[in-house]
Protein backbone atom coordinates (compact mmCIF):
# COMPACT_ATOMS: atom_id res chain seq x y z
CA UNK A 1 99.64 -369.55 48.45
CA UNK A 2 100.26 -372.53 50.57
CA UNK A 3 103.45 -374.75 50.17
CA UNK A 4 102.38 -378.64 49.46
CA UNK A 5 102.71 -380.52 52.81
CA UNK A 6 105.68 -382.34 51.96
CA UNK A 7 107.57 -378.87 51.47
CA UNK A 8 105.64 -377.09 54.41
CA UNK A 9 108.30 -375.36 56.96
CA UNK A 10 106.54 -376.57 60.11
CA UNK A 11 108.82 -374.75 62.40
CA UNK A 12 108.78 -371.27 60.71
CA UNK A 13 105.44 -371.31 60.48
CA UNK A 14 104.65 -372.14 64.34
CA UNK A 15 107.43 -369.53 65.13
CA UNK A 16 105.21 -366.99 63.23
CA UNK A 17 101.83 -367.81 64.47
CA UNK A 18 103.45 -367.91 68.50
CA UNK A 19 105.07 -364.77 67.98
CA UNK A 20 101.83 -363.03 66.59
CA UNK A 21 99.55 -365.11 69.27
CA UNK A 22 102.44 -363.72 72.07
CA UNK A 23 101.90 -359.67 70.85
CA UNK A 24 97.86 -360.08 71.30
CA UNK A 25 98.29 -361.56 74.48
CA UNK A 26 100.53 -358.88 75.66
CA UNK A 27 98.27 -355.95 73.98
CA UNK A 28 95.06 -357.28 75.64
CA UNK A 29 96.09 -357.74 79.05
CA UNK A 30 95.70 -354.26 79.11
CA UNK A 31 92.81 -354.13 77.89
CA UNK A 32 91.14 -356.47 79.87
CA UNK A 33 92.23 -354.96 82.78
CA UNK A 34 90.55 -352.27 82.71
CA UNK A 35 87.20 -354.51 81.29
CA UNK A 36 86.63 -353.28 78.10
CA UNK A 37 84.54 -355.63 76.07
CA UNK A 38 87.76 -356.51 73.75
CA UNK A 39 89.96 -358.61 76.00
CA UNK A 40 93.10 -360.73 76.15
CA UNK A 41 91.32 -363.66 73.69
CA UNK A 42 89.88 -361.03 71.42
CA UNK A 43 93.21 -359.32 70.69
CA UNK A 44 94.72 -362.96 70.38
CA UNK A 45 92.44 -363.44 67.89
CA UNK A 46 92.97 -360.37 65.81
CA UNK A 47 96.50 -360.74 66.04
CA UNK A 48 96.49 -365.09 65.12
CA UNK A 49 93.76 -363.71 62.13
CA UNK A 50 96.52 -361.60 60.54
CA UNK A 51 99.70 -363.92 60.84
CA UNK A 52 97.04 -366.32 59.03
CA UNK A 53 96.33 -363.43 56.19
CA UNK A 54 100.26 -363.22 56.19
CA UNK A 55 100.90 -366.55 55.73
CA UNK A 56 98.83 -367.71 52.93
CA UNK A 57 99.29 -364.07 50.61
CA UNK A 58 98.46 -360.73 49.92
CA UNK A 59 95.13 -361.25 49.65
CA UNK A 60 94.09 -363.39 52.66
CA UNK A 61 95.76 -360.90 54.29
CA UNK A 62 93.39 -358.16 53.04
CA UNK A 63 90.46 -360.24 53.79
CA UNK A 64 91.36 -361.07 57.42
CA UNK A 65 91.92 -357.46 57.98
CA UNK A 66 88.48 -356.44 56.26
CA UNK A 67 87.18 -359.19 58.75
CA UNK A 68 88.99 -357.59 61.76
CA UNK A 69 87.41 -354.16 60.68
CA UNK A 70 83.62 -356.13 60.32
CA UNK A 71 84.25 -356.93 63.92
CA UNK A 72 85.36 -353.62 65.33
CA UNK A 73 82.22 -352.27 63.56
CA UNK A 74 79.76 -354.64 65.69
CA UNK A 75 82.14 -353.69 68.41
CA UNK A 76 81.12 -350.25 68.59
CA UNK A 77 77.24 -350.80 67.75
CA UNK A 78 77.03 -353.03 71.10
CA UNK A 79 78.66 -350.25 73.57
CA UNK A 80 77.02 -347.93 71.80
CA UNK A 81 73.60 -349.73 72.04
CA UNK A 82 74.48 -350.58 75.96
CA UNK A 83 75.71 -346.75 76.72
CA UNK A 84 79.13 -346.95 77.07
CA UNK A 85 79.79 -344.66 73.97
CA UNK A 86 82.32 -345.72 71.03
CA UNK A 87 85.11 -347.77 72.00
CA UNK A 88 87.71 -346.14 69.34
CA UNK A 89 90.98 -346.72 71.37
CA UNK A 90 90.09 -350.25 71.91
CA UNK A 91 89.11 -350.35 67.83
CA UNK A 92 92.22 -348.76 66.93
CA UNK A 93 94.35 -350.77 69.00
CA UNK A 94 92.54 -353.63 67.23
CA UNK A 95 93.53 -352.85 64.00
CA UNK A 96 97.26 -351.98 64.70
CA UNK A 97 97.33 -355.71 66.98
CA UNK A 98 95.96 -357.35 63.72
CA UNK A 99 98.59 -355.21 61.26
CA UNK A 100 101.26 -356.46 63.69
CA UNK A 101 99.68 -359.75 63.36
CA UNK A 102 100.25 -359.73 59.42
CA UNK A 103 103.96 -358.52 59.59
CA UNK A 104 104.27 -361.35 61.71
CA UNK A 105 103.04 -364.32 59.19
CA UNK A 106 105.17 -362.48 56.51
CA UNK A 107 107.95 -363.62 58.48
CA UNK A 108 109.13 -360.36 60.28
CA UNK A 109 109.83 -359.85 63.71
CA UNK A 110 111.37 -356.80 64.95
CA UNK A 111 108.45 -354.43 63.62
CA UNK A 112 105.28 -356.52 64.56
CA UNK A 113 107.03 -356.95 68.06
CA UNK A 114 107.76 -353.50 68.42
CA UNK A 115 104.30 -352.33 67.41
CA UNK A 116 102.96 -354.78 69.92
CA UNK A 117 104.76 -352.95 72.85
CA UNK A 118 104.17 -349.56 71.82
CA UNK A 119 100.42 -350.12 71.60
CA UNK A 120 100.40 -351.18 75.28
CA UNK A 121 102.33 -348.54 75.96
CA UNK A 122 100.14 -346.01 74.97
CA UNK A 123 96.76 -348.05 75.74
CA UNK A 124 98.93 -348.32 79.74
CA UNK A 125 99.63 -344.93 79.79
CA UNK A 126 96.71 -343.03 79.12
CA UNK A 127 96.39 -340.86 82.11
CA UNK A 128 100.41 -339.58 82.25
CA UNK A 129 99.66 -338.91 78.50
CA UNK A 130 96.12 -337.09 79.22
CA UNK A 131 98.13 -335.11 82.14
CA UNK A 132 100.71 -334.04 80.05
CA UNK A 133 98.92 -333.14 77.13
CA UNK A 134 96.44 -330.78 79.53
CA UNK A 135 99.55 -328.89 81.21
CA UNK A 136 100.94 -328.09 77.83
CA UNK A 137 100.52 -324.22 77.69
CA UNK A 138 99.97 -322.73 74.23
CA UNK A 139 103.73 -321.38 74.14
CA UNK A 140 104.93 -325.07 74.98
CA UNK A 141 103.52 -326.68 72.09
CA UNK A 142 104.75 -323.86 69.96
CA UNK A 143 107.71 -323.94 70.73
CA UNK A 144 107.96 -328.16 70.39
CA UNK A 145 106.40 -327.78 66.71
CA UNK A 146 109.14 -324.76 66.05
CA UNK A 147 111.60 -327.27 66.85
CA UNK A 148 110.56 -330.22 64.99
CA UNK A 149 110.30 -327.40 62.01
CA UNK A 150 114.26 -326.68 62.49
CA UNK A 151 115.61 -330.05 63.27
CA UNK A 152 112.73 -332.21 60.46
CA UNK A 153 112.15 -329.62 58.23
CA UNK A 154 114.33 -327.34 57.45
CA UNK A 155 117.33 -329.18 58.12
CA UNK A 156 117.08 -331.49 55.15
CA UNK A 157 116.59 -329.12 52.52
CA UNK A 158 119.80 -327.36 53.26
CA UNK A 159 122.89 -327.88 51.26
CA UNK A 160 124.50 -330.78 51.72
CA UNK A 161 128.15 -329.49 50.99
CA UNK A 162 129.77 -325.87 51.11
CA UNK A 163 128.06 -322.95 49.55
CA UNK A 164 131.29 -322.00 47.58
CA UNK A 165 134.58 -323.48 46.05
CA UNK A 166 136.85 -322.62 49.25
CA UNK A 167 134.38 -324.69 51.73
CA UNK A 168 134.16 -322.14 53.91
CA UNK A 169 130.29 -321.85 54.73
CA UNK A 170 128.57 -324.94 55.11
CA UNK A 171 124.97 -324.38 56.08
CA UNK A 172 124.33 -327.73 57.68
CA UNK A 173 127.04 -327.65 60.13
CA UNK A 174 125.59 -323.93 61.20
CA UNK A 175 122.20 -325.26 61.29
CA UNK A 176 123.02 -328.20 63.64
CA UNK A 177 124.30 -325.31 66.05
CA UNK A 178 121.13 -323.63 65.91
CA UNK A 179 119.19 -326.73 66.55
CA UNK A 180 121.91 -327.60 69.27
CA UNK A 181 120.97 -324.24 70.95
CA UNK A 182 117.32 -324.77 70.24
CA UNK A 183 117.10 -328.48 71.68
CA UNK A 184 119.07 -327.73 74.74
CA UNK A 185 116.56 -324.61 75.66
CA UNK A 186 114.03 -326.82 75.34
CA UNK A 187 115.67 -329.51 77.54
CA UNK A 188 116.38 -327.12 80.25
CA UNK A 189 113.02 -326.15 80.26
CA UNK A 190 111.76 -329.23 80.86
CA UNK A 191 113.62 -330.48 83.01
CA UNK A 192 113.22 -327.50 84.95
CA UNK A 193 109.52 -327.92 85.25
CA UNK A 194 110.07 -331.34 86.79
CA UNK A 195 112.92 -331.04 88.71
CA UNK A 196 112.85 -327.91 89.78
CA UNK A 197 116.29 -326.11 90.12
CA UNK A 198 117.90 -329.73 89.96
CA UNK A 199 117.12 -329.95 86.71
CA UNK A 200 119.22 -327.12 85.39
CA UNK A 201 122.18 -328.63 86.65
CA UNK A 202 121.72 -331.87 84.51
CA UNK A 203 121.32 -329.90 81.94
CA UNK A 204 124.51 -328.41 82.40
CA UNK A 205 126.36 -331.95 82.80
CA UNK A 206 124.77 -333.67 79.82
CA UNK A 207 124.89 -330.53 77.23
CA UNK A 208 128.60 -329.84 78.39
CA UNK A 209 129.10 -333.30 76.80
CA UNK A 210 127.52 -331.82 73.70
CA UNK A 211 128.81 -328.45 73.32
CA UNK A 212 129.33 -326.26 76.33
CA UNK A 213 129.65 -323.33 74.41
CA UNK A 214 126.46 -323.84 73.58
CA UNK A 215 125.14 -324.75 77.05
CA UNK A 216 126.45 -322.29 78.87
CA UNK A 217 124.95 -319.77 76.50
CA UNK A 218 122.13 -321.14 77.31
CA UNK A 219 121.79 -321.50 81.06
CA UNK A 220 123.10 -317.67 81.26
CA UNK A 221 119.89 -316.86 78.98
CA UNK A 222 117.96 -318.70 81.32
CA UNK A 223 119.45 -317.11 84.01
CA UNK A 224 118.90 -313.84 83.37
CA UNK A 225 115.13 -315.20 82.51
CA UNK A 226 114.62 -315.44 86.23
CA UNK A 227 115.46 -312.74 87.33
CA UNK A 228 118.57 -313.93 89.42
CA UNK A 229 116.48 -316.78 90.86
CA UNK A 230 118.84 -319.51 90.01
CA UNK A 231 122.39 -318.22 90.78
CA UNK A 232 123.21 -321.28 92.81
CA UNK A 233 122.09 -323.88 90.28
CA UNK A 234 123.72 -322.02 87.31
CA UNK A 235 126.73 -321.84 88.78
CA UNK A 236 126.78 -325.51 89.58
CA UNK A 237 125.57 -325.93 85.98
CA UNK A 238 128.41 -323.98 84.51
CA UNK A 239 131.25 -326.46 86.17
CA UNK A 240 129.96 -328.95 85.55
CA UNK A 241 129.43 -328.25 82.02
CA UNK A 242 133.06 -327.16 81.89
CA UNK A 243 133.80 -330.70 83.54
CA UNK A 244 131.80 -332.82 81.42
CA UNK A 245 133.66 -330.41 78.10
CA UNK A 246 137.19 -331.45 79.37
CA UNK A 247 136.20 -335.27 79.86
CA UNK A 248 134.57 -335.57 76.68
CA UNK A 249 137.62 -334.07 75.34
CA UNK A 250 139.93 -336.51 77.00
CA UNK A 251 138.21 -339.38 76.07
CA UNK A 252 138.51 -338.25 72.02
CA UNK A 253 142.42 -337.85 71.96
CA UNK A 254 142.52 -341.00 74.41
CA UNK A 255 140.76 -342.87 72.02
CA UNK A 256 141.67 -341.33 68.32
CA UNK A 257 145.11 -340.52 69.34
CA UNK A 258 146.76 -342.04 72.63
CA UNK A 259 150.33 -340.56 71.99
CA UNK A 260 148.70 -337.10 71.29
CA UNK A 261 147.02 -337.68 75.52
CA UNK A 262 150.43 -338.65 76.44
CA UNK A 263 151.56 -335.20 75.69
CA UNK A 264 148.95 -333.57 76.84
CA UNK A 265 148.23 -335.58 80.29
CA UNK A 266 149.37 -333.10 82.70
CA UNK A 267 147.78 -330.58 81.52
CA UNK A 268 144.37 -331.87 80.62
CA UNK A 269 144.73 -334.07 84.53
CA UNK A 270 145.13 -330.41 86.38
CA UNK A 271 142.42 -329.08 85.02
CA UNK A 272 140.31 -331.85 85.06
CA UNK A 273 140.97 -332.48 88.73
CA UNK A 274 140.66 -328.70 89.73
CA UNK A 275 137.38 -328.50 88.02
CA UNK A 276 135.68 -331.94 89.69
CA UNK A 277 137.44 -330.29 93.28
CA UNK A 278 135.54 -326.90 92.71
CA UNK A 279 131.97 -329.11 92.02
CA UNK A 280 132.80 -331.39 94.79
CA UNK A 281 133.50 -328.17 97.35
CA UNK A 282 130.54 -325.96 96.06
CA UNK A 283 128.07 -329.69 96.56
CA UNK A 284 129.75 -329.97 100.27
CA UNK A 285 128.67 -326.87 101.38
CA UNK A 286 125.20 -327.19 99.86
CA UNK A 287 125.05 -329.94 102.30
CA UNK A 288 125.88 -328.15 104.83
CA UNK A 289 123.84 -325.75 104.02
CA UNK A 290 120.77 -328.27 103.52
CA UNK A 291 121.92 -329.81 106.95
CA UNK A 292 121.34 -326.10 109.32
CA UNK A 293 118.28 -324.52 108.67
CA UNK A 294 119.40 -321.88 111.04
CA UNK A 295 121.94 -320.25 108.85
CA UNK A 296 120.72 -321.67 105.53
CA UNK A 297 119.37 -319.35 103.67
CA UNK A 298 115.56 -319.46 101.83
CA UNK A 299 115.80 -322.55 98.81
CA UNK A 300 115.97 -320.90 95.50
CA UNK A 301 112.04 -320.83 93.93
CA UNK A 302 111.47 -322.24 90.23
CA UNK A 303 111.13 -319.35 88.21
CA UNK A 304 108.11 -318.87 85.95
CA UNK A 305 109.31 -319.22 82.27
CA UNK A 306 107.19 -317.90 80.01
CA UNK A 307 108.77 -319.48 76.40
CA UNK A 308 111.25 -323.21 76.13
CA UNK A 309 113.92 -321.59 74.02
CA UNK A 310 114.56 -318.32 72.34
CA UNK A 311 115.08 -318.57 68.42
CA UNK A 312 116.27 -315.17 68.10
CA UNK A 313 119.33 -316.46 70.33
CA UNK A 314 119.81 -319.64 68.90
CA UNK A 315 119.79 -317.67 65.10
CA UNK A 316 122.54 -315.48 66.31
CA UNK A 317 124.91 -317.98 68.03
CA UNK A 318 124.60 -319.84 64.60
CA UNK A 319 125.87 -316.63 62.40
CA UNK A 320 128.79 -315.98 65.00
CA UNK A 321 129.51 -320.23 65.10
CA UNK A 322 129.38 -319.61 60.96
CA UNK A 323 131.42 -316.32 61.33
CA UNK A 324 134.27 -318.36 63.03
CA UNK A 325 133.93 -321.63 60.78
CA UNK A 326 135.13 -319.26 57.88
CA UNK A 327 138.14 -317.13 60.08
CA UNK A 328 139.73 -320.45 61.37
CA UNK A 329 139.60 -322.07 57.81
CA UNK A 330 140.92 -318.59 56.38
CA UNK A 331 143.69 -318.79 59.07
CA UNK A 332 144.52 -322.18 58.36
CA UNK A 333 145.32 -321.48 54.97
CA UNK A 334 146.73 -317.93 55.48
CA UNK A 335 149.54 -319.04 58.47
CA UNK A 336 150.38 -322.12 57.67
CA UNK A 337 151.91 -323.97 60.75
CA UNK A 338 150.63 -321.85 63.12
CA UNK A 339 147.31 -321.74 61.03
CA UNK A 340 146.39 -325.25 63.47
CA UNK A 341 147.17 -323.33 66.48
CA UNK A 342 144.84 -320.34 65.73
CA UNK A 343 142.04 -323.06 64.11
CA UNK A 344 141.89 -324.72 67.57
CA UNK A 345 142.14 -321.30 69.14
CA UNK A 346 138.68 -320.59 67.17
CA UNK A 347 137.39 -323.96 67.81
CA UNK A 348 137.51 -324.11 71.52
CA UNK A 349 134.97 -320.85 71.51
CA UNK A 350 132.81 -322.56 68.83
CA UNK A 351 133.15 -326.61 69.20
CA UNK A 352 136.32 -327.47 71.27
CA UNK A 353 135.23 -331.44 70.24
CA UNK A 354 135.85 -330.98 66.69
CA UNK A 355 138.53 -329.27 67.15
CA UNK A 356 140.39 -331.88 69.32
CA UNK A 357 139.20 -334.47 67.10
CA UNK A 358 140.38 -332.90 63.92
CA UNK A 359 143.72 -332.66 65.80
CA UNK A 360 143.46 -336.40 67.25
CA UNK A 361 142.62 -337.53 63.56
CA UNK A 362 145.95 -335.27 62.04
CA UNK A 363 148.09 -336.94 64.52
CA UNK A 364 146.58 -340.43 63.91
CA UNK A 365 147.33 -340.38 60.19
CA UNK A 366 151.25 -339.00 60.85
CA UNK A 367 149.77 -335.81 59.78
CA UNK A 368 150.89 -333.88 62.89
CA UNK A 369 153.27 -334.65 65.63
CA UNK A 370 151.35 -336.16 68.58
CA UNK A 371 153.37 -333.01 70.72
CA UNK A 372 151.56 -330.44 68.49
CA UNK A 373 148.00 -332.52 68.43
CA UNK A 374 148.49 -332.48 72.00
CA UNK A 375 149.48 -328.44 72.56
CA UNK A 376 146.27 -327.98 70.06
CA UNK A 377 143.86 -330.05 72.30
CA UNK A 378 145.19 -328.17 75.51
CA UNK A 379 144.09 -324.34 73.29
CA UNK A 380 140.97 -325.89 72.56
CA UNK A 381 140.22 -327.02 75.60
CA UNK A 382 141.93 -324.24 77.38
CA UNK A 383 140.10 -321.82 75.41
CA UNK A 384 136.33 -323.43 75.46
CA UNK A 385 136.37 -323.02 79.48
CA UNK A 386 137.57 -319.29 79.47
CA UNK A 387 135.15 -318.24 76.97
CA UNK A 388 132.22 -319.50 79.36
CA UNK A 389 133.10 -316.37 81.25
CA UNK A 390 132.55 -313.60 78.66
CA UNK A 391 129.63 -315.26 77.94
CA UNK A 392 127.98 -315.70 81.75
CA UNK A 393 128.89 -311.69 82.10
CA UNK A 394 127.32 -310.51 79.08
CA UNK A 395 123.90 -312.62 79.06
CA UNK A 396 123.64 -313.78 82.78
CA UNK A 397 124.50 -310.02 83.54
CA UNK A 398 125.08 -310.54 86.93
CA UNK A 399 128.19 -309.18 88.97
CA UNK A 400 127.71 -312.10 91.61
CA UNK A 401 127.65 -315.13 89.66
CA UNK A 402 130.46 -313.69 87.03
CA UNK A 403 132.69 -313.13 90.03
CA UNK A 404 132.10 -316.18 90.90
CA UNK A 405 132.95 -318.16 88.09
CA UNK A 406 135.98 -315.69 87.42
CA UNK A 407 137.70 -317.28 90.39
CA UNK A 408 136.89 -320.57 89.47
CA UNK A 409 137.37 -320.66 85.66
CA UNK A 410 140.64 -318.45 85.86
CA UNK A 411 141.72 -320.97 88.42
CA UNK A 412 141.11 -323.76 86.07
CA UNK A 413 142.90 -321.82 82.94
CA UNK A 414 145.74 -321.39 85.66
CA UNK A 415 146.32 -324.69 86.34
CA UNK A 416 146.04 -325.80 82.80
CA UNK A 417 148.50 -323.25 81.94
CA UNK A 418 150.99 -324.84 85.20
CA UNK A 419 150.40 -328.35 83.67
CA UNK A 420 151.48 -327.48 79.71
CA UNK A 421 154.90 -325.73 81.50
CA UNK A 422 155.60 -328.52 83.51
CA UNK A 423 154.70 -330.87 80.77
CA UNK A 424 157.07 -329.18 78.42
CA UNK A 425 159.71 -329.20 81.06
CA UNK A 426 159.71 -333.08 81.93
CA UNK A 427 157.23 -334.97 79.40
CA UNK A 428 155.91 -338.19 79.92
CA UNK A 429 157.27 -341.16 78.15
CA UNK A 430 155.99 -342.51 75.16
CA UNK A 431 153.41 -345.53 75.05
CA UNK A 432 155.15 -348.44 74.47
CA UNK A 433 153.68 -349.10 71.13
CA UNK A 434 154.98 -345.59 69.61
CA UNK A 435 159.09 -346.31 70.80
CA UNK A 436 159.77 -348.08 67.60
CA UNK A 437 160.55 -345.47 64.53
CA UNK A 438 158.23 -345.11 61.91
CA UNK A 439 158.41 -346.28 58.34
């Protein structure tokens, strides 16, 4: 119901009915654009006739939208009477303008606004949304449902803690690594299909930032997919998911434990800077490469894929990610002291990001010396870009690319190994914040 006058909030109210009166502007510049017989005033309109519903109760608000749909019914008799055929996008985008409308004159704002954009969005892009929908093969759209089934569905109906007293299997950590596996498959393959070979490198960057365990598993899957087509790219895509592992991992001690990155600086800098100088040489001589066609060879072709991801893959990396969960907790409690080492031993095959951050988070609560948070971030990290090679040799199964990224990776474990003797030998001075003793 209306306030009396003397109580009305004039300025509320106008802010309402502008912001309502701004979204059906916005939705029907579209649409009269393109001339459709509901234009920029008719979706004004709709969307003023809600905020009014909205702003005098539950009711009005019914009865303007039962209005709105008396309107989009006479709509669709007149271009149907004229020819034109039913004008249901124009109808539905109607309807959702006035709902918007409503939410508005009830006083919200982030919703009706948002609604307002998305339905121009999808009313602008009809034709990159029509093109996409017709390429999707039949595989393609299985495979996106199968993935909204694991990640939506499945998912959530998992325990939420461990299935038994000693907390050593906990279904939905294992299940995010399958969905992990899943997702990036599915990333890669898109990205694929509209990049072409470039695309497999980004995937490579931004899933090293994720798990490059996990992403490197997957690019030597879709490797060997091609049939050797994409030995450059993947090997690109390997360093510089390796990179993007050992930057990520940085930036977690940095942040959660600065002392703990003090100890570890050398270490963590040398391999750091020997992976970005093996990316930076292998992208020099693509250029040069690119820049004489005379001794350049023939650019690698995009490889037909027939399916986005492989479950069967992504079901086993989760039982051997679960099978190590359980031996590094096991080994935790069985050794004691050196239980941490052999827990960020397992964690740098597995997740070398939890394990440094378990370690950063230990050394932040005086749980661990920063020197031994440190040594267990270098294993981790040490041990996550070693285990990329196994892994490239027995899925990629190519001798040229593992040979390859043996000399590369074992340089990088090399230098890693250099930079934890010489840190050991002359460490780097404490931040000035940690000189003072603790209480």
């Amino acid at each position: 119901m209306l306030a009396p006058v003397e109580t009305w909030p004039y300025v509320p109210t106008l802010g309402r009915l502008a912001l309502a009166l701004a979204i059906g502007l916005f939705v029907g510049i579209e649409r009269e654009r393109r001339h459709k017989g509901a234009g920029v005033r008719t979706f004004a309109f709709a969307a003023t006739l809600g905020a009014v519903g909205g702003l005098l109760g539950p009711a009005f608000g019914l009865l303007a939208l039962g209005l709105l749909g008396a309107l989009v019914v006479l709509l669709n008799i007149d271009t149907i009477r004229s020819g034109d055929g039913a004008e249901l996008t124009t109808s539905a985008a109607l309807l959702v303008t006035a709902f918007a409308g409503l939410l508005a004159g009830q006083g919200h704002t982030f919703t009706p606004t948002l609604l307002g954009v998305a339905t121009a969005a999808l009313l602008a892009w009809k034709q990159p949304l029509a093109g996409f929908s017709e390429a999707l093969t039949e595989s393609e759209l299985r495979s996106a449902i199968l993935l909204a089934i694991l990640a939506f569905v499945v998912y959530p109906v998992l325990p939420t803690g461990s299935l038994d007293p000693w907390r050593l299997i906990l279904p939905r950590v294992a299940w995010i690594t399958v969905i992990l596996v899943a997702a990036l498959g599915f990333c890669n393959y898109v990205l694929l299909k509209l990049y072409g070979p470039r695309g497999v490198e980004f995937t490579g960057f931004l899933g090293g930032l994720v798990n490059s365990t996990v992403t490197v598993t997957e690019l030597a899957n879709r490797f060997r997919l091609s049939g050797g087509q994409l030995l450059e790219v993947t090997f690109r895509a390997v360093v510089l998911a390796t990179l993007a592992m050992l930057s990520r991992n940085t930036l977690i001690l940095g942040l959660l434990a600065p002392a703990a990155l003090v100890s570890s600086a050398i270490p963590l800098g040398l391999m750091m800077g020997g992976t970005a100088a093996a990316a930076a040489v292998d992208a020099r001589r693509r250029r040069i490469d690119q820049a004489t066609p005379t001794t350049a060879g023939p650019a690698e072709p995009v490889p037909a894929m027939q399916s986005p991801f492989s479950l069967t893959a992504a079901l086993k990396f989760g039982v051997i990610f679960l099978a190590l969960q359980v031996a590094g907790t096991v080994a935790q409690h069985a050794l004691g002291a050196f239980g941490f080492y052999a827990v960020s031993l397992a964690g740098g095959v597995v997740s070398s990001a939890s394990a440094v951050a378990a370690a950063a988070n230990l050394a932040a609560a005086d749980r661990l010396s920063p020197h031994v948070a440190g040594t267990g971030a270098i294993i981790a990290s040490l041990m996550s870009a070693a285990v990329n090679l196994p892994v490239v040799a027995r899925l990629g199964r190519d001798r040229a690319l593992t040979r390859r990224l043996a000399w590369t990776i074992g340089g990088i474990v090399v230098l890693g190994i250099l930079g934890t003797a010489v840190q050991s030998h002359w460490p780097l001075p404490p931040l000035p914040w940690d000189m003072s003793p603790r209480e």
